[in-house]
C-alpha atoms as a PDB file:
ATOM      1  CA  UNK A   1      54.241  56.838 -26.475  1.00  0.00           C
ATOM      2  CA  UNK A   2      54.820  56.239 -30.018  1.00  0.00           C
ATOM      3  CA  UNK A   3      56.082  58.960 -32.742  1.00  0.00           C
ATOM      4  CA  UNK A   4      53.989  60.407 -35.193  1.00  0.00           C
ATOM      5  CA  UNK A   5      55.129  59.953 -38.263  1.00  0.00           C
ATOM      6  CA  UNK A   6      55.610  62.714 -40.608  1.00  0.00           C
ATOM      7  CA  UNK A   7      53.387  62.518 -44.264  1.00  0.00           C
ATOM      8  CA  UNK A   8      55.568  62.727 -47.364  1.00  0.00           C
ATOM      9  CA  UNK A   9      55.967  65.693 -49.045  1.00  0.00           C
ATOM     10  CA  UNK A  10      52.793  65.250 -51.515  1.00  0.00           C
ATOM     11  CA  UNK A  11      54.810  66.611 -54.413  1.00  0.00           C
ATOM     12  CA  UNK A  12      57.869  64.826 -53.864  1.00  0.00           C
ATOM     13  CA  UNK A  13      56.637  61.486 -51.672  1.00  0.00           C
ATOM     14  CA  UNK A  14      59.700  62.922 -49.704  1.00  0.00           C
ATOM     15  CA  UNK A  15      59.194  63.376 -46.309  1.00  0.00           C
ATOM     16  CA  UNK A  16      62.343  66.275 -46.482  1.00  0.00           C
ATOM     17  CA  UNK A  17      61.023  68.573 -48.992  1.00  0.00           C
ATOM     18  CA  UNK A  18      63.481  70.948 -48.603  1.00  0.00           C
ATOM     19  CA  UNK A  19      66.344  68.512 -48.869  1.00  0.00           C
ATOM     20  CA  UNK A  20      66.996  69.699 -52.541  1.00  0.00           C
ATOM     21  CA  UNK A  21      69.199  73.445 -51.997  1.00  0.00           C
ATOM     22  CA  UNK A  22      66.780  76.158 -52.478  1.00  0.00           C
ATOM     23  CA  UNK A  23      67.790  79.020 -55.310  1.00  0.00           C
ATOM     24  CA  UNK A  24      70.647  77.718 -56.855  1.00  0.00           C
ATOM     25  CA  UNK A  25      71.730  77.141 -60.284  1.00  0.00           C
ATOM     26  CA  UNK A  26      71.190  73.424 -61.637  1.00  0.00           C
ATOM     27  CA  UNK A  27      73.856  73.761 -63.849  1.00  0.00           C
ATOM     28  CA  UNK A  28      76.185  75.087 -61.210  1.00  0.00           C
ATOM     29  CA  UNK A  29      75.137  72.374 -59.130  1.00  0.00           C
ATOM     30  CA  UNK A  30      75.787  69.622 -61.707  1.00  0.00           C
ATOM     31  CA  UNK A  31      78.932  70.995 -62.342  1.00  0.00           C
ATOM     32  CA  UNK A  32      80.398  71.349 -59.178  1.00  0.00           C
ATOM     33  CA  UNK A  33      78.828  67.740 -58.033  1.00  0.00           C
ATOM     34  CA  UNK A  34      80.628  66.300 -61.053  1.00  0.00           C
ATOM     35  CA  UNK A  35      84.089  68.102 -59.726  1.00  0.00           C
ATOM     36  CA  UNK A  36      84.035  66.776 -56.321  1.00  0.00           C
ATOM     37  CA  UNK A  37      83.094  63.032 -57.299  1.00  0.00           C
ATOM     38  CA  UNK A  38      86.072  63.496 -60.128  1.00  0.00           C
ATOM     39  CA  UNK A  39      88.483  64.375 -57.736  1.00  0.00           C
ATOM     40  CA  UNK A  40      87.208  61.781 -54.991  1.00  0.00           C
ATOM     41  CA  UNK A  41      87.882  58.833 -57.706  1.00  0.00           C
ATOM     42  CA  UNK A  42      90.680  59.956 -59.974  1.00  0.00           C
ATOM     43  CA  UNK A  43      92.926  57.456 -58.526  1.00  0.00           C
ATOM     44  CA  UNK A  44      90.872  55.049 -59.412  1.00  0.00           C
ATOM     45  CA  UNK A  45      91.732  55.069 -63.192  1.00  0.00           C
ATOM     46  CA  UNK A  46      93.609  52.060 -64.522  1.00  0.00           C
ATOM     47  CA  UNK A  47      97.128  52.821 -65.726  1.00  0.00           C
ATOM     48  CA  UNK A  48      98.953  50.528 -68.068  1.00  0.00           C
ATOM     49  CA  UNK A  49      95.987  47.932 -68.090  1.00  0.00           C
ATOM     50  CA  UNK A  50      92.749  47.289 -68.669  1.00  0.00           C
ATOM     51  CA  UNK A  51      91.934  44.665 -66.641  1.00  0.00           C
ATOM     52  CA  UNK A  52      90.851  45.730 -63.010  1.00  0.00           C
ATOM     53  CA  UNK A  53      92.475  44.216 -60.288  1.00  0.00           C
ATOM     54  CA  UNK A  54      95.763  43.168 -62.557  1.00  0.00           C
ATOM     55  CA  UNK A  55      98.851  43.711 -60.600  1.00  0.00           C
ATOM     56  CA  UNK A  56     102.129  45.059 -62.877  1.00  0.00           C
ATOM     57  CA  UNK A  57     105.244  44.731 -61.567  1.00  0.00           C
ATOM     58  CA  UNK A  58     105.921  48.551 -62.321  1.00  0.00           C
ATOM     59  CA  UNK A  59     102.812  49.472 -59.770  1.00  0.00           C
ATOM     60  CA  UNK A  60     104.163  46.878 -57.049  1.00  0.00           C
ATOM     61  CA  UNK A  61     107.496  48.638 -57.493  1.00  0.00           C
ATOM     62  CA  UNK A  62     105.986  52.251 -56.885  1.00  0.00           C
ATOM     63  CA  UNK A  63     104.215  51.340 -54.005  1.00  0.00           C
ATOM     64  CA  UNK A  64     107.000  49.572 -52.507  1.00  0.00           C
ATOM     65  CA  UNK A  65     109.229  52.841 -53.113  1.00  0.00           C
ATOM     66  CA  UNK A  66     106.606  54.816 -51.225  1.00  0.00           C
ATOM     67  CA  UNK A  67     106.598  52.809 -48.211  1.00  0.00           C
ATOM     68  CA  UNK A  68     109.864  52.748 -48.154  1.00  0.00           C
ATOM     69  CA  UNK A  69     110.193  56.635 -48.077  1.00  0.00           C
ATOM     70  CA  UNK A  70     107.432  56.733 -45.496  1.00  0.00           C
ATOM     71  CA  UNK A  71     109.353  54.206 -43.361  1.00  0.00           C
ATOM     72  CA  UNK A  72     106.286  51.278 -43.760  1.00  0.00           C
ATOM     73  CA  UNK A  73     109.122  48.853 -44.978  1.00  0.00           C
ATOM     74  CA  UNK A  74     112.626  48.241 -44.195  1.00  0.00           C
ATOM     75  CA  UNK A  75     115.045  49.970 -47.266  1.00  0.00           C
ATOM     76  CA  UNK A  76     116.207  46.190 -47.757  1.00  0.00           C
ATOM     77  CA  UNK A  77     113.026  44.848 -48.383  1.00  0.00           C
ATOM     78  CA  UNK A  78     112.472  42.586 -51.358  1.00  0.00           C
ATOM     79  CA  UNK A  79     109.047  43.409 -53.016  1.00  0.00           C
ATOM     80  CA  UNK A  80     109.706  40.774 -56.008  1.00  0.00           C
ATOM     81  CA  UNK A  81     107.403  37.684 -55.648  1.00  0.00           C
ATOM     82  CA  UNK A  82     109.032  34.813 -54.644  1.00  0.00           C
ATOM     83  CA  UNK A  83     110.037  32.724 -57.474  1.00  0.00           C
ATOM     84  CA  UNK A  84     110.995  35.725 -59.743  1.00  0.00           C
END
């Protein structure tokens, strides 16, 4: 037998009216939403460029030093492209 389906929320055309937290600040909420997707895409900024995507040989360096400390890559590895 088929669900019924629930009507939307006639204010809203939600059917979840109460998907919005009830008795709390906006501001507060703003605020804190604006934190948390700062801090989700802060390593997202673009250092030293300002082209997206460009690759400097200072970044390929740092990541290559990180692998290497976390054992990713052999100490001996050479992270220079070939032909430089």
């Amino acid at each position: 037998m088929p669900r019924a389906r629930t009507p939307p929320c006639a204010s809203t055309g939600s059917s979840t009216p109460q998907s919005k937290p009830q008795g709390t600040d906006e501001a507060k909420l703003l605020s804190d939403s604006r934190r948390i997707f700062m801090s989700r895409f802060a390593d997202y900024e673009l250092h030293d460029t300002k082209k997206y995507g460009e690759s400097l040989a200072k970044q390929r360096d740092d990541l290559a030093g990180l692998m290497k400390e976390q054992g990713l890559l052999p100490a001996d590895f050479d992270v220079r492209p070939s032909g430089a």
